[in-house]
C-alpha atoms as a PDB file:
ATOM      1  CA  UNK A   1       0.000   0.000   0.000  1.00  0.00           C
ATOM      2  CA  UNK A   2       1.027   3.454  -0.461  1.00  0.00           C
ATOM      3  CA  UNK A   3       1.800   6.015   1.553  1.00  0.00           C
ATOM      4  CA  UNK A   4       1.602   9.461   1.396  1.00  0.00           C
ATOM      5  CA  UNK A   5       3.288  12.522   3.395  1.00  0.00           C
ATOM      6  CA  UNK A   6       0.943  15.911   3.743  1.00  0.00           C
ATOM      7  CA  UNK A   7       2.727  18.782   4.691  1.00  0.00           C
ATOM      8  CA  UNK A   8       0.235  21.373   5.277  1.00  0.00           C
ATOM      9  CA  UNK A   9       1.365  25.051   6.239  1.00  0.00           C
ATOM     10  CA  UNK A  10      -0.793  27.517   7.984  1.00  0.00           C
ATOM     11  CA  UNK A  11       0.229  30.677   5.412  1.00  0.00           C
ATOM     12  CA  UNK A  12      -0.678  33.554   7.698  1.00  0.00           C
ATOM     13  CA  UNK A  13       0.478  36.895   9.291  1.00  0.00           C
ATOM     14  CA  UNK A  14       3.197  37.396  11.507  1.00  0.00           C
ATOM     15  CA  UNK A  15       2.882  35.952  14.938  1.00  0.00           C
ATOM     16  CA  UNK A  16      -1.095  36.166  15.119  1.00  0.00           C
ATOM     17  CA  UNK A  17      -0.789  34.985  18.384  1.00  0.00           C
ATOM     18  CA  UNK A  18       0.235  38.085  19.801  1.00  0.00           C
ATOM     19  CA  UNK A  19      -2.702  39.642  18.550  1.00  0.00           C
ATOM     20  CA  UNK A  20      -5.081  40.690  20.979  1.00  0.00           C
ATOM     21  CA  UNK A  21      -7.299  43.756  18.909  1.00  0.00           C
ATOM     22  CA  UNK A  22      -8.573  42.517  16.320  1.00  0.00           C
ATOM     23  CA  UNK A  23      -9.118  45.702  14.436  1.00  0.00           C
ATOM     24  CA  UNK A  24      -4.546  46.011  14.710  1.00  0.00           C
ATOM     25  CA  UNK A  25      -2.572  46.040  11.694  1.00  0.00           C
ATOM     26  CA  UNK A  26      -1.496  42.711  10.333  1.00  0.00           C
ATOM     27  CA  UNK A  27       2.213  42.385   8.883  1.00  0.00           C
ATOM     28  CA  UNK A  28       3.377  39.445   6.885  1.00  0.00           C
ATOM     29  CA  UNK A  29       7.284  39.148   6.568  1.00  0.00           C
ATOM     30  CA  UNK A  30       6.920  35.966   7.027  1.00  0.00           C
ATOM     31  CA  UNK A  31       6.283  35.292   3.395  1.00  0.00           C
ATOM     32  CA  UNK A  32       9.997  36.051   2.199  1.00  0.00           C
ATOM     33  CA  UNK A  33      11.028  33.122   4.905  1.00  0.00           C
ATOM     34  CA  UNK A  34       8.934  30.480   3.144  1.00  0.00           C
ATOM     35  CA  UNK A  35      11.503  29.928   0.379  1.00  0.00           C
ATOM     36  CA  UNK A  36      13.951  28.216   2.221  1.00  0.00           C
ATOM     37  CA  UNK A  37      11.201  25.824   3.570  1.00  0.00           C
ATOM     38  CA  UNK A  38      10.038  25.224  -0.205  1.00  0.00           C
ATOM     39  CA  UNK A  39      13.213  24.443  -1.032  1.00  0.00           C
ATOM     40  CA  UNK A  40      13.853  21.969   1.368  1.00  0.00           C
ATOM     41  CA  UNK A  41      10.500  20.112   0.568  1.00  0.00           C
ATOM     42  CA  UNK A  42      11.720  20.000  -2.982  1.00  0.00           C
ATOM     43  CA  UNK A  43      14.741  18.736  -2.202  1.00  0.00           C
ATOM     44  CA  UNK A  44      12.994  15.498  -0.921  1.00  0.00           C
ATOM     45  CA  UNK A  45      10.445  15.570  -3.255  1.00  0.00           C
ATOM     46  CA  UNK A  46       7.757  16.509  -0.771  1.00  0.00           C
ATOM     47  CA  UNK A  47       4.921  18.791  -1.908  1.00  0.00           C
ATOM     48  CA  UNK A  48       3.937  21.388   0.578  1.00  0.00           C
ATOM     49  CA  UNK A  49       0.430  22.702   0.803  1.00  0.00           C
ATOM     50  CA  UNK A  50      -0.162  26.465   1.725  1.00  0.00           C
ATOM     51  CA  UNK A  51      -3.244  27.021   3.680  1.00  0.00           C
ATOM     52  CA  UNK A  52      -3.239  30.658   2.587  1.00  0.00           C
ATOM     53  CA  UNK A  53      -5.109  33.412   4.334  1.00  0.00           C
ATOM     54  CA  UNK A  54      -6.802  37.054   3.128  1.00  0.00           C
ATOM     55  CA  UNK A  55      -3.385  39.036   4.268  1.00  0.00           C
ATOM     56  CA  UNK A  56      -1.058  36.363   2.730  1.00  0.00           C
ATOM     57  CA  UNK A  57      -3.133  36.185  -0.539  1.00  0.00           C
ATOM     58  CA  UNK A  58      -2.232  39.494  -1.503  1.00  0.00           C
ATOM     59  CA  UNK A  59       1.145  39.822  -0.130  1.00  0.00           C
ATOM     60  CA  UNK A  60       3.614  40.301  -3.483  1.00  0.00           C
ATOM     61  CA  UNK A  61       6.371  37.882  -2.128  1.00  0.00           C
ATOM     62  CA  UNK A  62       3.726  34.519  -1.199  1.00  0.00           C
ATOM     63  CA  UNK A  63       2.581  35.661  -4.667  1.00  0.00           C
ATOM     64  CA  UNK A  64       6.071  34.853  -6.451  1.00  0.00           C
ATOM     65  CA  UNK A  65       6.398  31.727  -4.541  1.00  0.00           C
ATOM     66  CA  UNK A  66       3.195  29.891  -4.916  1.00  0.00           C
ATOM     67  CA  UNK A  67       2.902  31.083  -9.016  1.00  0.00           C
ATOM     68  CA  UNK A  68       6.745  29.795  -9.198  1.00  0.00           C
ATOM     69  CA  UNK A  69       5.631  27.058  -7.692  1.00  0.00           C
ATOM     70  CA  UNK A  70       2.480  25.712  -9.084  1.00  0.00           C
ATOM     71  CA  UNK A  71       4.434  26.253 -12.288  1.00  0.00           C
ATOM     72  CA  UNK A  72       6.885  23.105 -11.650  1.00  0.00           C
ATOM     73  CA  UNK A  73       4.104  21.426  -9.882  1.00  0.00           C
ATOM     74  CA  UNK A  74       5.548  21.640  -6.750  1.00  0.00           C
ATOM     75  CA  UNK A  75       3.493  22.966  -4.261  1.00  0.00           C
ATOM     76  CA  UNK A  76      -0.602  23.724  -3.720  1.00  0.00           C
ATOM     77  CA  UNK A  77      -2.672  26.780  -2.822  1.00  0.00           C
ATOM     78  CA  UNK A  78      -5.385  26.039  -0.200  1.00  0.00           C
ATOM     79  CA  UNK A  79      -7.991  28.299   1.767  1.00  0.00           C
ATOM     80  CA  UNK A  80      -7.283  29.007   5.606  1.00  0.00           C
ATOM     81  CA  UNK A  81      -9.656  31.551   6.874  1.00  0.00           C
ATOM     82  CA  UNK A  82      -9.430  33.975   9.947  1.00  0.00           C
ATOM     83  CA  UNK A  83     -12.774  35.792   9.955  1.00  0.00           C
ATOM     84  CA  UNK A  84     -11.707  38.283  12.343  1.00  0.00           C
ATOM     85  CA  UNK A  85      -9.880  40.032   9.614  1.00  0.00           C
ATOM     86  CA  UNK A  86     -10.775  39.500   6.429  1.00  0.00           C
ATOM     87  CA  UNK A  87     -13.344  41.163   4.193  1.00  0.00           C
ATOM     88  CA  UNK A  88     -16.057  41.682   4.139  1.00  0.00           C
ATOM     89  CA  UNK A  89     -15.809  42.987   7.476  1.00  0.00           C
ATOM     90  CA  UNK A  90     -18.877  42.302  10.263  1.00  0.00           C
ATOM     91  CA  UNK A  91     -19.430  43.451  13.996  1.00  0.00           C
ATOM     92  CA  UNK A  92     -20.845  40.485  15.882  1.00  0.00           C
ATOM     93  CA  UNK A  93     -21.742  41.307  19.882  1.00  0.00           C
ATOM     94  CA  UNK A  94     -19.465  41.132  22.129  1.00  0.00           C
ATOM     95  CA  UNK A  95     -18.724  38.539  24.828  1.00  0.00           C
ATOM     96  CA  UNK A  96     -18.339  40.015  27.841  1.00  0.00           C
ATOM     97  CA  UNK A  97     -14.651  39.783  30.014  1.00  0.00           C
ATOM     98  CA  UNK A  98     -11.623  37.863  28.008  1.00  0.00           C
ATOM     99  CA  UNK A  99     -12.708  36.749  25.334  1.00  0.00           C
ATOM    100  CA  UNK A 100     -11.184  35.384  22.124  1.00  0.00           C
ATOM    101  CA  UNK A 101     -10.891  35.989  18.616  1.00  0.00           C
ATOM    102  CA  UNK A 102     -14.091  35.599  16.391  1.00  0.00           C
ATOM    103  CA  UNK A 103     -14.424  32.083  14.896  1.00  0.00           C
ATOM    104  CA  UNK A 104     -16.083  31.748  11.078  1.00  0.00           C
ATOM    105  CA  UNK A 105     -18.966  29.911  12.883  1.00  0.00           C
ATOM    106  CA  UNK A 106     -20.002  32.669  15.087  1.00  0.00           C
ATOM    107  CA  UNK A 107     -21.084  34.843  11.738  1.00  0.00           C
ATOM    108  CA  UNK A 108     -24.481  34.613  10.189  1.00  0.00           C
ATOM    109  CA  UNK A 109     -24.766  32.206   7.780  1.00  0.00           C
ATOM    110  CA  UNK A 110     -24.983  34.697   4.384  1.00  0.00           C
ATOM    111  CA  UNK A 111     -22.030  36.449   5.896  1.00  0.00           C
ATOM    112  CA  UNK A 112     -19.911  32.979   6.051  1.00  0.00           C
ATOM    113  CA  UNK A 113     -20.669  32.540   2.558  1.00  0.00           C
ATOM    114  CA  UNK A 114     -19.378  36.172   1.978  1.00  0.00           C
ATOM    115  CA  UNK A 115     -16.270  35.499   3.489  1.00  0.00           C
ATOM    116  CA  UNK A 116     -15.575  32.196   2.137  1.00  0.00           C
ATOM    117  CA  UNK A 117     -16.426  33.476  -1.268  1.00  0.00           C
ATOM    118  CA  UNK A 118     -14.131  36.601  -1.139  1.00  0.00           C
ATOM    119  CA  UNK A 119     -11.187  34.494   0.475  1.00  0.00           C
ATOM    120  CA  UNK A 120     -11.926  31.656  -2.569  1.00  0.00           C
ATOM    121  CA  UNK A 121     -11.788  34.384  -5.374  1.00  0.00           C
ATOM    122  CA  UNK A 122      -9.023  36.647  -3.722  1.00  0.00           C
ATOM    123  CA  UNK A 123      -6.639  33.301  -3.620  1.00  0.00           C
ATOM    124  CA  UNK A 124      -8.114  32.235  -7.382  1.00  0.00           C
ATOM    125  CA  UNK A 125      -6.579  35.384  -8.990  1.00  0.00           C
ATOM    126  CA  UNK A 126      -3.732  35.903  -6.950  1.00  0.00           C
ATOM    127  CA  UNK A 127      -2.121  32.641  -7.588  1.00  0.00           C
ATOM    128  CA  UNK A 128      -4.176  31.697 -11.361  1.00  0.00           C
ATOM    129  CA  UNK A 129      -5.379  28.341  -9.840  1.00  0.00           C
ATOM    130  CA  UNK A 130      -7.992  26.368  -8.446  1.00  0.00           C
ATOM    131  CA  UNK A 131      -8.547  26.284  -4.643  1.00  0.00           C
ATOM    132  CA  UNK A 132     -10.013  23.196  -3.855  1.00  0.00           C
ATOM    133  CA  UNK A 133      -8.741  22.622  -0.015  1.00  0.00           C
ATOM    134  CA  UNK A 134      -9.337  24.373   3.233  1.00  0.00           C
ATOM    135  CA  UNK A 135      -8.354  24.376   6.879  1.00  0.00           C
ATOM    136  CA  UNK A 136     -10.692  26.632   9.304  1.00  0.00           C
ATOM    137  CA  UNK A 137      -8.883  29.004  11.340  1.00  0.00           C
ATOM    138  CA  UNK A 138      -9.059  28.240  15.355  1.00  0.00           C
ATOM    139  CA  UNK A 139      -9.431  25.229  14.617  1.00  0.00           C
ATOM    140  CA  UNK A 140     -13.134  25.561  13.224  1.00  0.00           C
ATOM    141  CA  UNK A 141     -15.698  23.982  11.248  1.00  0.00           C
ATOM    142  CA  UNK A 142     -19.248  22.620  11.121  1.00  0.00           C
ATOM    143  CA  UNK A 143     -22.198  21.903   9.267  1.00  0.00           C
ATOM    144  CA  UNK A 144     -23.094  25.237   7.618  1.00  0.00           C
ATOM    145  CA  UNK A 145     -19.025  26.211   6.825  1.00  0.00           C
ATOM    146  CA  UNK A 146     -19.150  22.662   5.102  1.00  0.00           C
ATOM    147  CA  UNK A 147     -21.885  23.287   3.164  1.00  0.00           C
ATOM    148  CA  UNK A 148     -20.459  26.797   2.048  1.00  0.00           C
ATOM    149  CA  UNK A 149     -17.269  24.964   1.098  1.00  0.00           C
ATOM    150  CA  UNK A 150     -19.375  22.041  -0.976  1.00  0.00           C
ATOM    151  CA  UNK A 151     -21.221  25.017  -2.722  1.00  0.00           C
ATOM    152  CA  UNK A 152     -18.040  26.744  -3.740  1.00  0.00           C
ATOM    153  CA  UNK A 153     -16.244  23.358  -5.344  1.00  0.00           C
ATOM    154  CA  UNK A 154     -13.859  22.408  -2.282  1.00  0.00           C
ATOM    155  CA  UNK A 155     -12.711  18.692  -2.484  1.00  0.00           C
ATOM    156  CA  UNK A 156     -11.095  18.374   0.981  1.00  0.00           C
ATOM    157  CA  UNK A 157     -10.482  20.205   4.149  1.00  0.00           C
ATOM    158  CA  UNK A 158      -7.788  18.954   6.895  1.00  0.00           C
ATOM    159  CA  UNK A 159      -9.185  21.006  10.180  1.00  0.00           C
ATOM    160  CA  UNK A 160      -9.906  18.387  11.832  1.00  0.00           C
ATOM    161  CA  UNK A 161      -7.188  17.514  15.056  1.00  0.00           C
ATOM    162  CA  UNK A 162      -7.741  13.845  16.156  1.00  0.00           C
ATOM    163  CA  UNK A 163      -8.897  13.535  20.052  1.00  0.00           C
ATOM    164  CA  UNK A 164      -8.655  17.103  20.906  1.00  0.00           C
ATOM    165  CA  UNK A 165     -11.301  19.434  22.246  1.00  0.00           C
ATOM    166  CA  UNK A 166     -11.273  23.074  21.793  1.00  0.00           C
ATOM    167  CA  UNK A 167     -14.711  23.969  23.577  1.00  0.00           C
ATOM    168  CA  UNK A 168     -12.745  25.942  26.620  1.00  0.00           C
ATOM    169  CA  UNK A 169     -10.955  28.292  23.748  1.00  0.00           C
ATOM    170  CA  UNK A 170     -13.482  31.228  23.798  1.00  0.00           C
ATOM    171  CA  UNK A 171     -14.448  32.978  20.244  1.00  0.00           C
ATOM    172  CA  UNK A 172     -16.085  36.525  20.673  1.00  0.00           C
ATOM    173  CA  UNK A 173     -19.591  36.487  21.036  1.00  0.00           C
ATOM    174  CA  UNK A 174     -21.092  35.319  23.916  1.00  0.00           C
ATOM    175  CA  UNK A 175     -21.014  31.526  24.547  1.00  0.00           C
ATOM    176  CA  UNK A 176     -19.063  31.005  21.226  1.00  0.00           C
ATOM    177  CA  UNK A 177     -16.338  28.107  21.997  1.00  0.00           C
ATOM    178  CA  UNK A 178     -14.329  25.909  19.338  1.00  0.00           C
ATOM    179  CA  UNK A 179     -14.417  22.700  17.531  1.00  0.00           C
ATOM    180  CA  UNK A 180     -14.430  19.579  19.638  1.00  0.00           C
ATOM    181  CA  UNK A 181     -13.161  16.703  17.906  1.00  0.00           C
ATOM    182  CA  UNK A 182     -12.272  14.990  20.564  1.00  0.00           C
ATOM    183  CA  UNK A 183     -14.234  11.511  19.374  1.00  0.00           C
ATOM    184  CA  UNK A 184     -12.352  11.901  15.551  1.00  0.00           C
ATOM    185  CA  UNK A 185      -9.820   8.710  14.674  1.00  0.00           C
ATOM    186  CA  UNK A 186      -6.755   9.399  12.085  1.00  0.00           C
ATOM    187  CA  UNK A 187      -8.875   8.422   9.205  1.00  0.00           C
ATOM    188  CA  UNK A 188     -10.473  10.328   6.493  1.00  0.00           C
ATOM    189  CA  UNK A 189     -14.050  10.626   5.921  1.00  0.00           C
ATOM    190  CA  UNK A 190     -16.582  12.513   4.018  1.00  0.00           C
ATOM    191  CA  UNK A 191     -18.233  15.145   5.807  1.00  0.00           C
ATOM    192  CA  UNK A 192     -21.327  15.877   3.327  1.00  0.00           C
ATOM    193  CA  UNK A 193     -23.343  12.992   1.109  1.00  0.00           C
ATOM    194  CA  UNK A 194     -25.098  15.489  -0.745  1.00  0.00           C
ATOM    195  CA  UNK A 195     -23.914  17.928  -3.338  1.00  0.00           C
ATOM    196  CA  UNK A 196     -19.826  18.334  -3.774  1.00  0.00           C
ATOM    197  CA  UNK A 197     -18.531  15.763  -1.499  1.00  0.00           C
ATOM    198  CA  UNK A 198     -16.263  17.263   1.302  1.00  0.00           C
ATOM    199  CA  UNK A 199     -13.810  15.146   2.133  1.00  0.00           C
ATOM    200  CA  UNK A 200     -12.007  15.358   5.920  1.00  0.00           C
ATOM    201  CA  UNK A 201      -8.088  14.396   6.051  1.00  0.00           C
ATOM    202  CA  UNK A 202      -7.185  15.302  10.109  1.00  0.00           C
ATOM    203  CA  UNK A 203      -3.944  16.481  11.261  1.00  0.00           C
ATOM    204  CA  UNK A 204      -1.646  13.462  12.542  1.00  0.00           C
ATOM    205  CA  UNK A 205      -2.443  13.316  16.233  1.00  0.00           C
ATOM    206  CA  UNK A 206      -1.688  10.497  18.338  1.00  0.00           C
ATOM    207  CA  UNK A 207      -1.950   9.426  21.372  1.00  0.00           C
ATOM    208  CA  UNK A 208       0.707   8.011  23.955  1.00  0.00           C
ATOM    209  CA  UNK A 209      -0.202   4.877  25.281  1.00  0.00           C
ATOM    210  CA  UNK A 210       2.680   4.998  27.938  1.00  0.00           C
ATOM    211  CA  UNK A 211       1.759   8.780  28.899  1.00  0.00           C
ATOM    212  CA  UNK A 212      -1.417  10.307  27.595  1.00  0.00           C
ATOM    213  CA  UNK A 213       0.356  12.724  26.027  1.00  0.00           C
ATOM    214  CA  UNK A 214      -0.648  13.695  22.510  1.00  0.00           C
ATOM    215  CA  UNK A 215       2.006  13.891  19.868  1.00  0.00           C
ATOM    216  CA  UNK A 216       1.523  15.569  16.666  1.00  0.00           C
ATOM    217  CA  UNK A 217       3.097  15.818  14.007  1.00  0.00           C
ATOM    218  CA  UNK A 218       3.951  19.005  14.466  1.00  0.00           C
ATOM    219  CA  UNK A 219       7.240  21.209  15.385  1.00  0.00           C
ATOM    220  CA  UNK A 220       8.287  21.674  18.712  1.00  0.00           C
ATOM    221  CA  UNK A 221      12.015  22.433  19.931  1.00  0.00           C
ATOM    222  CA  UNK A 222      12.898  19.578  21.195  1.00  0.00           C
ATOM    223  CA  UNK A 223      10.787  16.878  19.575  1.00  0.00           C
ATOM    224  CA  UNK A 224      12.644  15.638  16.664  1.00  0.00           C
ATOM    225  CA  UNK A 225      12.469  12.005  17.845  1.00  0.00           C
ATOM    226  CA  UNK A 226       8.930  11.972  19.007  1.00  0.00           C
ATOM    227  CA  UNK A 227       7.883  13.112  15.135  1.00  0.00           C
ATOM    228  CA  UNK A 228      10.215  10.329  14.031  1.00  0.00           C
ATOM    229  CA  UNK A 229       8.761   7.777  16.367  1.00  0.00           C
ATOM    230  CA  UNK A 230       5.210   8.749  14.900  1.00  0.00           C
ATOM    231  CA  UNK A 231       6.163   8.571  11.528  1.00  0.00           C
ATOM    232  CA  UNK A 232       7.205   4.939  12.336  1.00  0.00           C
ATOM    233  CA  UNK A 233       3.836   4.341  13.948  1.00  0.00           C
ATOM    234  CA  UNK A 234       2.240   5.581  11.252  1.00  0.00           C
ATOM    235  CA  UNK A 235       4.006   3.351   8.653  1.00  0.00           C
ATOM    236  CA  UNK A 236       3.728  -0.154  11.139  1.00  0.00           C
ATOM    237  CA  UNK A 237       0.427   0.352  11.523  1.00  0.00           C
ATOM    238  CA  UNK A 238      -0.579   0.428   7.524  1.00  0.00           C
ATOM    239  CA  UNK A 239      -1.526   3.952   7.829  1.00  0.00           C
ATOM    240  CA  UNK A 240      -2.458   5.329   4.344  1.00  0.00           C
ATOM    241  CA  UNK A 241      -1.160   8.987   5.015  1.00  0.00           C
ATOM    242  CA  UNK A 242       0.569  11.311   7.729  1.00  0.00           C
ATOM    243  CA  UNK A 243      -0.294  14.495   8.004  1.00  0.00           C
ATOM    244  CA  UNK A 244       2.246  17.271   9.742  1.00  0.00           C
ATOM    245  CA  UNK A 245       1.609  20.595   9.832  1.00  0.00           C
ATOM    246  CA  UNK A 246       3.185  24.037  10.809  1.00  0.00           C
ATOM    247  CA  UNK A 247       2.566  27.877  11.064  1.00  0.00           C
ATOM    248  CA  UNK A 248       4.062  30.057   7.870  1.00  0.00           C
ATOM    249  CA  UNK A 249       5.294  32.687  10.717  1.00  0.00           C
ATOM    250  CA  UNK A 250       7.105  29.662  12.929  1.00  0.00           C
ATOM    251  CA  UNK A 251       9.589  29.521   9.876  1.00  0.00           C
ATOM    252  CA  UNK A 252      10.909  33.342  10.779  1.00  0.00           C
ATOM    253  CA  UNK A 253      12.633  34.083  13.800  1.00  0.00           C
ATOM    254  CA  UNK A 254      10.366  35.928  16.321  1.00  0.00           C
ATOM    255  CA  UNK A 255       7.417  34.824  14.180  1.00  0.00           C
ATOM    256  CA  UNK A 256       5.981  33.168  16.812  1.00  0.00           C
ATOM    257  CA  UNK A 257       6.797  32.252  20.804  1.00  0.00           C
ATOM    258  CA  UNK A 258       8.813  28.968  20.350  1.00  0.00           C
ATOM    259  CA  UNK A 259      11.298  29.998  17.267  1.00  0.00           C
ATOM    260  CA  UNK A 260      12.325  33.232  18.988  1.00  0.00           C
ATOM    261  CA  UNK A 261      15.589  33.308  17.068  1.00  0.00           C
ATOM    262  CA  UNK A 262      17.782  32.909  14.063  1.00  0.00           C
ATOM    263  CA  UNK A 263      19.333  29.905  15.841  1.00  0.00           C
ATOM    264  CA  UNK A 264      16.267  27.878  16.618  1.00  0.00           C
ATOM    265  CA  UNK A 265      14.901  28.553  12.949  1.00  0.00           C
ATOM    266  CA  UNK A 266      18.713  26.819  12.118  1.00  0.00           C
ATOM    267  CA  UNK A 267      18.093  24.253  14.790  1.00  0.00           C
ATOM    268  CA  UNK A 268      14.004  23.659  13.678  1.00  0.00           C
ATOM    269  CA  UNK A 269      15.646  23.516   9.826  1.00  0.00           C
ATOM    270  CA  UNK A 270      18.106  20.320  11.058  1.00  0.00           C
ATOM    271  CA  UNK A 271      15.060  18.779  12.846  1.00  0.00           C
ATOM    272  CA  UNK A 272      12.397  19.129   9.385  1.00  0.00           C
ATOM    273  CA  UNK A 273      15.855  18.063   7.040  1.00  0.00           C
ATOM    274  CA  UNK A 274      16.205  14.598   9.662  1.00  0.00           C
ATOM    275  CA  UNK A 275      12.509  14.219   9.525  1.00  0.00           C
ATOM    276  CA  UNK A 276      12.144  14.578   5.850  1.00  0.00           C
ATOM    277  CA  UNK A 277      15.146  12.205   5.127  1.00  0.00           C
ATOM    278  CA  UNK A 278      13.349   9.902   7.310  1.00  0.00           C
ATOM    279  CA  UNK A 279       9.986   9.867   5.589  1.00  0.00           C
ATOM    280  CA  UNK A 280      11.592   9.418   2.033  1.00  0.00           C
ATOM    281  CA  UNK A 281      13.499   6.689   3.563  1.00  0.00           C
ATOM    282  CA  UNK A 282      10.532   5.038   4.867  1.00  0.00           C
ATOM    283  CA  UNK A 283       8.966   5.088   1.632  1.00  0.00           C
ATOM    284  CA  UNK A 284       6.610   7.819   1.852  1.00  0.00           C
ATOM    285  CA  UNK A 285       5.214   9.305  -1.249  1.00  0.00           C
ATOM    286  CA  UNK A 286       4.473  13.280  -2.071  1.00  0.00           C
ATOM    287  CA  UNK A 287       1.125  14.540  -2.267  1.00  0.00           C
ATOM    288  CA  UNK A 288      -0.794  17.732  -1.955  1.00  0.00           C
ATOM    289  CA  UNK A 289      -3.865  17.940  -0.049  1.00  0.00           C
ATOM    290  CA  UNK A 290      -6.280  17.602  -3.014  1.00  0.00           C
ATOM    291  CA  UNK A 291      -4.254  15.147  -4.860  1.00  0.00           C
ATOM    292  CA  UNK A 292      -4.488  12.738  -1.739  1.00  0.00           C
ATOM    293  CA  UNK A 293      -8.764  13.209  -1.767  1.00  0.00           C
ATOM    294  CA  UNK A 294      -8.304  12.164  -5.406  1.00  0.00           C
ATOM    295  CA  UNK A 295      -6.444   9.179  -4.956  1.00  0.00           C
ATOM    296  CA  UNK A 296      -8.720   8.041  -1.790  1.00  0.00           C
ATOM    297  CA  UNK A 297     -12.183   8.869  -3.635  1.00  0.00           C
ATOM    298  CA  UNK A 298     -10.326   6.473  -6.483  1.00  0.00           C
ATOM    299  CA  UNK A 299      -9.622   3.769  -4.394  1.00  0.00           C
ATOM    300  CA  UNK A 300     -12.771   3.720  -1.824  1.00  0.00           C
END
């Protein structure tokens, strides 16, 4: 059987976690640091998906790199929405105290579709492609975002996160909470019978049987080996795909709270070149996000 790695990259702003107003200015320098992760994919083969949001979609420099790309067939373009701040623009009511940012599901349902349709056409002429794949910012989906997606001509979305529950992360309107999808397995599924099948590919999340812990497939500082000890899990256990993911602004130094530094992007480069090497070497096989929903509606 085959096997397929997913690298999936949240393409956002710089270090949205520090965001706290949601009306402040986004920058996106981040974009000019993405090179030197495309060209390590490429050097393994591997075929990166950009999950790319409203600020990254027209920034010049993500421009250049996904056309450049999609020429040689070496990356893809996806959707990743933050409908906090991206057009068009809506006031929702307030939740009172802390509160978090607004997720897509707290907005009426004609203003979703506004959103989803600006952020799909925006990404369509920016790059001269299709956008067929999507990951909800926060973390977020349901029924009526799915639909919206169906309706526009997505194939797949990969928001899903395997056994973890995001009801105690507050949106912005009162009583708004996250995605729980805490009860999801590591398998795909279709989300929709009707219409434009939507098909779900989750994030790789396991779970430790000798700690509880949870170990994605994700970047860390320090967890080169437990990514390598999933990605032999995966493979031992006839696993059709892995899925690892990252943030665009973790790949810049101070882009986010963990890579504070030129050294630990050098030091988070060694860990994604050992992790790569060890993929290929297992036998994994590139694919984009929509090209894997192609190959499993093919073969189930």
């Amino acid at each position: 059987m085959k096997k397929y790695l997913i690298i999936s990259i949240d393409t956002e702003g710089d270090n949205l976690w520090s965001v706290s107003d949601i009306n402040q200015m986004i920058t996106t320098h981040n974009s000019k640091y993405l090179f030197r992760f495309q060209e390590l994919c490429e050097k393994y083969g591997f075929i990166p998906t950009y999950l790319t949001n409203y600020e990254m979609a027209i920034d010049d420099v993500m421009i250049e790199l996904g056309r450049e790309g999609l020429k040689k067939g070496a990356l893809e373009i996806g959707a990743h929405e933050h409908a906090w701040n991206q057009p068009p623009l809506y006031k929702i009511m307030k939740r009172p105290g802390k509160r978090g940012k607004p997720y897509l599901s707290e907005y009426p349902k004609a203003v979703i579709s506004q959103k989803l349709e600006r952020l799909t056409k925006t990404l369509e002429d920016s790059f001269q492609c299709s956008i067929t794949s999507h990951r909800g910012g926060r973390w977020c989906l349901n029924a009526t975002i799915v639909d919206e997606l169906s309706r526009l001509g997505y194939l797949v979305d990969c928001t899903c996160t395997p056994g973890v529950n995001w009801k105690s992360n507050r949106g912005w309107s009162p009583f708004s909470s996250g995605t729980d999808w805490s009860m999801k397995q590591n398998e795909p599924y279709y989300l929709n019978s009707e219409g434009n099948p939507v098909l779900e590919v989750p994030v790789s999340i396991y779970d430790q049987r000798d700690s509880g812990k949870q170990s994605w497939l994700r970047p860390g500082l320090y967890n080169k080996n437990e990514m390598i000890s999933l990605l032999q899990y995966i493979y031992d256990r006839e696993k059709e795909f892995a899925q690892f993911m990252l943030h665009s602004s973790e790949l810049m130094p101070g882009g986010s709270s963990i890579f504070t530094n030129a050294g630990k992007i050098d030091y988070l480069y060694k860990t994604l070149d050992e992790l790569f090497s060890f993929a290929k070497e297992l036998g994994f096989e590139a694919s984009g996000i929509t090209d894997y929903a192609k190959i499993y509606a093919g073969s189930h």
